[in-house]
C-alpha atoms as a PDB file:
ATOM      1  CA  UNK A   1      10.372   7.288 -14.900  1.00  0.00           C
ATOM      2  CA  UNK A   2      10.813   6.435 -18.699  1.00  0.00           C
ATOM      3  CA  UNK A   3       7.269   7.051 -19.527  1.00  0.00           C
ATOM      4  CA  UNK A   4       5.940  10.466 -20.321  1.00  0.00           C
ATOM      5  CA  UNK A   5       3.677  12.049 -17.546  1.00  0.00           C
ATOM      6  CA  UNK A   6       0.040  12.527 -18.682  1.00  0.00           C
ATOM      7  CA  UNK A   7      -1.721  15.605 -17.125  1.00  0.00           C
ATOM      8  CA  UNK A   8      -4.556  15.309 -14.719  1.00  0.00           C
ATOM      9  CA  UNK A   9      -6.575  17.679 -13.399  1.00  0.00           C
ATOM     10  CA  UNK A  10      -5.883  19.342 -10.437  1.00  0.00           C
ATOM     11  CA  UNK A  11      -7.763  18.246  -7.790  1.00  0.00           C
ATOM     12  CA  UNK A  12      -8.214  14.779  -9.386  1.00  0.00           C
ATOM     13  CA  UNK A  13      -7.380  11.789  -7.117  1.00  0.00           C
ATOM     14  CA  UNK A  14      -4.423   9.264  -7.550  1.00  0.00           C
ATOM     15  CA  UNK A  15      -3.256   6.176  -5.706  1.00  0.00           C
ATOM     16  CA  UNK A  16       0.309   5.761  -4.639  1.00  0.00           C
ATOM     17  CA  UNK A  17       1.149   1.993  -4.587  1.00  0.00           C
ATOM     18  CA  UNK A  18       4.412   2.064  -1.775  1.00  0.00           C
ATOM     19  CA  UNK A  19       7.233  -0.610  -2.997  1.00  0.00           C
ATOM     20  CA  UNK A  20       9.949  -1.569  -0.593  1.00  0.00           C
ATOM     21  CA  UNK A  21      10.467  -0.356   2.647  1.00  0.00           C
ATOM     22  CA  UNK A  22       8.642   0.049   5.624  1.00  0.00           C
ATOM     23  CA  UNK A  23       5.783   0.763   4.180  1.00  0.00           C
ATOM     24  CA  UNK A  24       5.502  -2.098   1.088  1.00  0.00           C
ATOM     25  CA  UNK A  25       2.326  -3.124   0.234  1.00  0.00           C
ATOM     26  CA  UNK A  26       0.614  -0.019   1.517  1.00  0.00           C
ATOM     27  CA  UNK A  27      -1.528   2.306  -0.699  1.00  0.00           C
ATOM     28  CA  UNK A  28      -2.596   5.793   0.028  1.00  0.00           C
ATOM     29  CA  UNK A  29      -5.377   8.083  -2.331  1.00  0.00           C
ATOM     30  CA  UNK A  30      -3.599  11.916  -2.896  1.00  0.00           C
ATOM     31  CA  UNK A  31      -4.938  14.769  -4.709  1.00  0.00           C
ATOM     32  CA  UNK A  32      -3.295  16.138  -7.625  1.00  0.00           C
ATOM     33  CA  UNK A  33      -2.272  20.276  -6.695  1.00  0.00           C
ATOM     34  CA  UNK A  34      -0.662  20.788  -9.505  1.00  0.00           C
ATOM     35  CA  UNK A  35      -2.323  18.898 -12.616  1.00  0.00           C
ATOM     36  CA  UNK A  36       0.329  15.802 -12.171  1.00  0.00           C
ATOM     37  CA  UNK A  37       1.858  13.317  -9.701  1.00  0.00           C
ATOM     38  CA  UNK A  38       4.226  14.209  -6.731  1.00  0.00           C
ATOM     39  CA  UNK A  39       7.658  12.470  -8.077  1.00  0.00           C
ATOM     40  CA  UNK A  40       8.618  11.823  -4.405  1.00  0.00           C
ATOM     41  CA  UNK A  41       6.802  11.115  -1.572  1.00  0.00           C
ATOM     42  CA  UNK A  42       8.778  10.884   2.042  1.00  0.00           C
ATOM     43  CA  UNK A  43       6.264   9.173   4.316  1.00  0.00           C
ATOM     44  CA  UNK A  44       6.632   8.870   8.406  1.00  0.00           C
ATOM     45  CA  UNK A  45       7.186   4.929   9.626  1.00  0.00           C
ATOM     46  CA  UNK A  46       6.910   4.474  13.066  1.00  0.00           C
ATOM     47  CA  UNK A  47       7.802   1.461  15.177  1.00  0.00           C
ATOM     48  CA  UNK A  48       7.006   1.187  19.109  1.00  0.00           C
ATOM     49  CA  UNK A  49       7.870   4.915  18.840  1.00  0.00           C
ATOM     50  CA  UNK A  50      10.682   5.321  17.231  1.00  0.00           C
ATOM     51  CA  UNK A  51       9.965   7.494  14.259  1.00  0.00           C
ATOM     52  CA  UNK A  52      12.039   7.998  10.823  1.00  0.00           C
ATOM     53  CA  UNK A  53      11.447   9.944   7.997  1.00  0.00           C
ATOM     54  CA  UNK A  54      11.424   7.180   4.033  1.00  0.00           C
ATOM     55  CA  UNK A  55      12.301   8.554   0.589  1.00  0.00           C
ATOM     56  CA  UNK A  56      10.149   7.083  -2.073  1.00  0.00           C
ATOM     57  CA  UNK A  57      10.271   7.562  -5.962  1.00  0.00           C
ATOM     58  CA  UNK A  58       7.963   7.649  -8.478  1.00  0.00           C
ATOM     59  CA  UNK A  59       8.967   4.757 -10.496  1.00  0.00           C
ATOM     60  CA  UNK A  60       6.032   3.460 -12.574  1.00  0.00           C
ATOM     61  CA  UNK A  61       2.425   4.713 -13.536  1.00  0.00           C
ATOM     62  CA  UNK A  62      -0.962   3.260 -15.511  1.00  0.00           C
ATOM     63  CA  UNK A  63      -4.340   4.072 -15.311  1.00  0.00           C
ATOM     64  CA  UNK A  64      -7.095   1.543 -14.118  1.00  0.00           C
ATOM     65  CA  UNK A  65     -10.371   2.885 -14.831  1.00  0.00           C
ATOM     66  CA  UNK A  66      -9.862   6.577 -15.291  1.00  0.00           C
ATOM     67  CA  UNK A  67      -7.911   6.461 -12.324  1.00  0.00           C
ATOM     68  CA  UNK A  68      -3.728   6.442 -12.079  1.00  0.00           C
ATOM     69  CA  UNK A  69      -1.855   4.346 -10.202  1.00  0.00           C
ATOM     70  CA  UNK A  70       1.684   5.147  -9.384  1.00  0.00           C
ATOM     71  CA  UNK A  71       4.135   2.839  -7.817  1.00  0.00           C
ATOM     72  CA  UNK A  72       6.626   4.917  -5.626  1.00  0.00           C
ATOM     73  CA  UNK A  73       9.576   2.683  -4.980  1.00  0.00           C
ATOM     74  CA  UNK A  74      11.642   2.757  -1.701  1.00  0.00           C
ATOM     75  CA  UNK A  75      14.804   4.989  -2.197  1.00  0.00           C
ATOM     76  CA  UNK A  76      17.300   3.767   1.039  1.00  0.00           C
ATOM     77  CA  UNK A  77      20.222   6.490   0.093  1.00  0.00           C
ATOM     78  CA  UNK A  78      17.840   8.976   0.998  1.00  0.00           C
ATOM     79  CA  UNK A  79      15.696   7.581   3.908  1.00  0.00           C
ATOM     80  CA  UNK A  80      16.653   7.745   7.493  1.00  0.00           C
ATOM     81  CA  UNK A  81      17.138   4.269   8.967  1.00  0.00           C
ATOM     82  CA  UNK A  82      14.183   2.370  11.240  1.00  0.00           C
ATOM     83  CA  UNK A  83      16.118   1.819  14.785  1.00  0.00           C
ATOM     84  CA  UNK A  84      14.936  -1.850  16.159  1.00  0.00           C
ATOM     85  CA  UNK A  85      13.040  -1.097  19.204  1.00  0.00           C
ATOM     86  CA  UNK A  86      14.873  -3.939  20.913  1.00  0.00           C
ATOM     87  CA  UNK A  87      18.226  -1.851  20.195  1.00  0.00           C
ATOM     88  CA  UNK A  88      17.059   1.168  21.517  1.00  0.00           C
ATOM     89  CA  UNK A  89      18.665   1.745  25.458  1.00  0.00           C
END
């Protein structure tokens, strides 16, 4: 990200806006452990069982009433890749 980082306080809440990927579209609230915002998140995706691990980076940040958004933005060079159930054997 371009933009400096502000500092929150730790404990404080964010929002993670998920871009690309499995999991696009999707929001999730974290908590702040460290007085800022995690610069990569790997989430689980799951599909009829079959489980892989997705790389997202922080990308983007602003802050809607006293509260900071950050877009984390699907990274495929370091995610594992979703195996079509229908493949599976």
């Amino acid at each position: 990200m371009t933009e400096s980082k502000p500092t929150i306080a730790k404990g404080d809440e964010y929002v993670a806006i998920f871009s690309g990927g499995p999991s696009d579209g999707q929001t999730d609230r974290r908590i702040s452990t460290d007085g800022t915002w995690d610069d990569s998140l790997t989430v689980l995706a799951s599909e009829l069982g079959n489980e892989a691990m997705i790389s997202y980076e922080a990308s983007s940040w602003r802050e809607v009433g006293g509260t900071y958004h950050v877009t984390y933005t699907f990274n495929p060079g370091e995610s594992e890749e979703v195996e079509d159930p229908a493949e599976v054997e």
